[in-house]
Protein backbone atom coordinates (compact mmCIF):
# COMPACT_ATOMS: atom_id res chain seq x y z
CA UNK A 1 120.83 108.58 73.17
CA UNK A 2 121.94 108.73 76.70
CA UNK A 3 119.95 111.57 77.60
CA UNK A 4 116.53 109.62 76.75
CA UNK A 5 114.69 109.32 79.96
CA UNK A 6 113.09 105.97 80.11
CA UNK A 7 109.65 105.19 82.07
CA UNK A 8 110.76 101.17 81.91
CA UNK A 9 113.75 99.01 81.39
CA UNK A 10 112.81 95.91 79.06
CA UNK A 11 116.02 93.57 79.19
CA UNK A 12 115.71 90.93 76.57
CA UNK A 13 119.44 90.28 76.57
CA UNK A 14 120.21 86.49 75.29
CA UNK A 15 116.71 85.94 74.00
CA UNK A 16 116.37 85.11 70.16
CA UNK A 17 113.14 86.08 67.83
CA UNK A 18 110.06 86.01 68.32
CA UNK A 19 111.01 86.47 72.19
CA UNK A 20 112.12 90.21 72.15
CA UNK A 21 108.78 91.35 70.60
CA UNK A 22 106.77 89.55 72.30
CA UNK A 23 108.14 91.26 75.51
CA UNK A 24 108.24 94.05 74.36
CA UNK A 25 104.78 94.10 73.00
CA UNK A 26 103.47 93.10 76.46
CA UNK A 27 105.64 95.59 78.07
CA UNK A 28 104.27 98.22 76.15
CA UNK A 29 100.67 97.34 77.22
CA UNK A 30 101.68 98.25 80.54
CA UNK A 31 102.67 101.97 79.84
CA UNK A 32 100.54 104.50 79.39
CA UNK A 33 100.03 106.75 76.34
CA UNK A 34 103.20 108.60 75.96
CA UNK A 35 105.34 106.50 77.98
CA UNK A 36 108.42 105.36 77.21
CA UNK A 37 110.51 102.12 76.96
CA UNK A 38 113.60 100.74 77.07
CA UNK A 39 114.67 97.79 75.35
CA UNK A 40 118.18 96.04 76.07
CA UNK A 41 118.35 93.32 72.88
CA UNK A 42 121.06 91.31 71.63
CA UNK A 43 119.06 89.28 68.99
CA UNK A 44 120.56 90.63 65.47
CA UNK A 45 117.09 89.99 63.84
CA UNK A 46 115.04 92.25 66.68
CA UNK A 47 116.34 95.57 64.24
CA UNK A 48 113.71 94.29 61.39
CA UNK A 49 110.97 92.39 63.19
CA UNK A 50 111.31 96.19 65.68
CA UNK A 51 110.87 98.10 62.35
CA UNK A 52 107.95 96.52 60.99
CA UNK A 53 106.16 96.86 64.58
CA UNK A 54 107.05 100.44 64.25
CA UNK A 55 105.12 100.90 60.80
CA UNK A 56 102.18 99.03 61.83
CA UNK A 57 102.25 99.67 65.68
CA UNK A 58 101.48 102.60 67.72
CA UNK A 59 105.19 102.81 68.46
CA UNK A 60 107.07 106.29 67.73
CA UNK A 61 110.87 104.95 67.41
CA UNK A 62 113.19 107.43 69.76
CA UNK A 63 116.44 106.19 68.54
CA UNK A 64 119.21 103.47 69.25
CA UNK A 65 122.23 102.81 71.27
CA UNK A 66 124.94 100.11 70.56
CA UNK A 67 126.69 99.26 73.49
CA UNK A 68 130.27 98.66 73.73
CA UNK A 69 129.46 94.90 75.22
CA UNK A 70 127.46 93.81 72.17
CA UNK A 71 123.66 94.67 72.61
CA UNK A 72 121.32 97.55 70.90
CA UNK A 73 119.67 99.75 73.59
CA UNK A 74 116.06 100.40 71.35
CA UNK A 75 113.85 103.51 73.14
CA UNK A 76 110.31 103.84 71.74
CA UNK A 77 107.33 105.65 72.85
CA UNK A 78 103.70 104.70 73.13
CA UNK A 79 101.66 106.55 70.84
CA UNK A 80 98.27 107.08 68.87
CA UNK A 81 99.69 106.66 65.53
CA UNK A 82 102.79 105.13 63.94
CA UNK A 83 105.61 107.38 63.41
CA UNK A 84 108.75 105.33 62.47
CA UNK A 85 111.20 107.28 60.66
């Protein structure tokens, strides 16, 4: 998961739901198509309300990082279509 090059750093460390999606929704309006994001969460209930988005969204999920101190690194990629695995 290291080796995923992000195009923006979303840090949503400390922030509880519906916070973290919200950001990151408004992040992602900022990218362009095929751009992609970085999200630093520590909110255990991002994983589901992230999944959904991912189904319905056009988010392709990239993969995940837990970090040692506590919080998920999340790294997603604006797309046409939905492709969560």
């Amino acid at each position: 998961m290291d080796t995923i090059k992000s195009d923006k750093v979303l840090d949503t460390r400390g922030l509880t739901s519906p916070m973290p999606v919200r950001k990151m929704m408004h992040a992602l309006d900022s990218l362009s198509m095929g751009k992609t994001l970085e999200i630093w969460c520590s909110d255990p209930d991002f994983q589901e309300d992230f999944k959904e988005l991912c189904e319905t969204e056009c988010i392709r999920f990239l993969g995940r990082f837990d970090d040692p101190d506590g919080h998920a690194r999340y790294f997603i990629q604006k797309t046409t279509g939905n492709d969560y695995p």
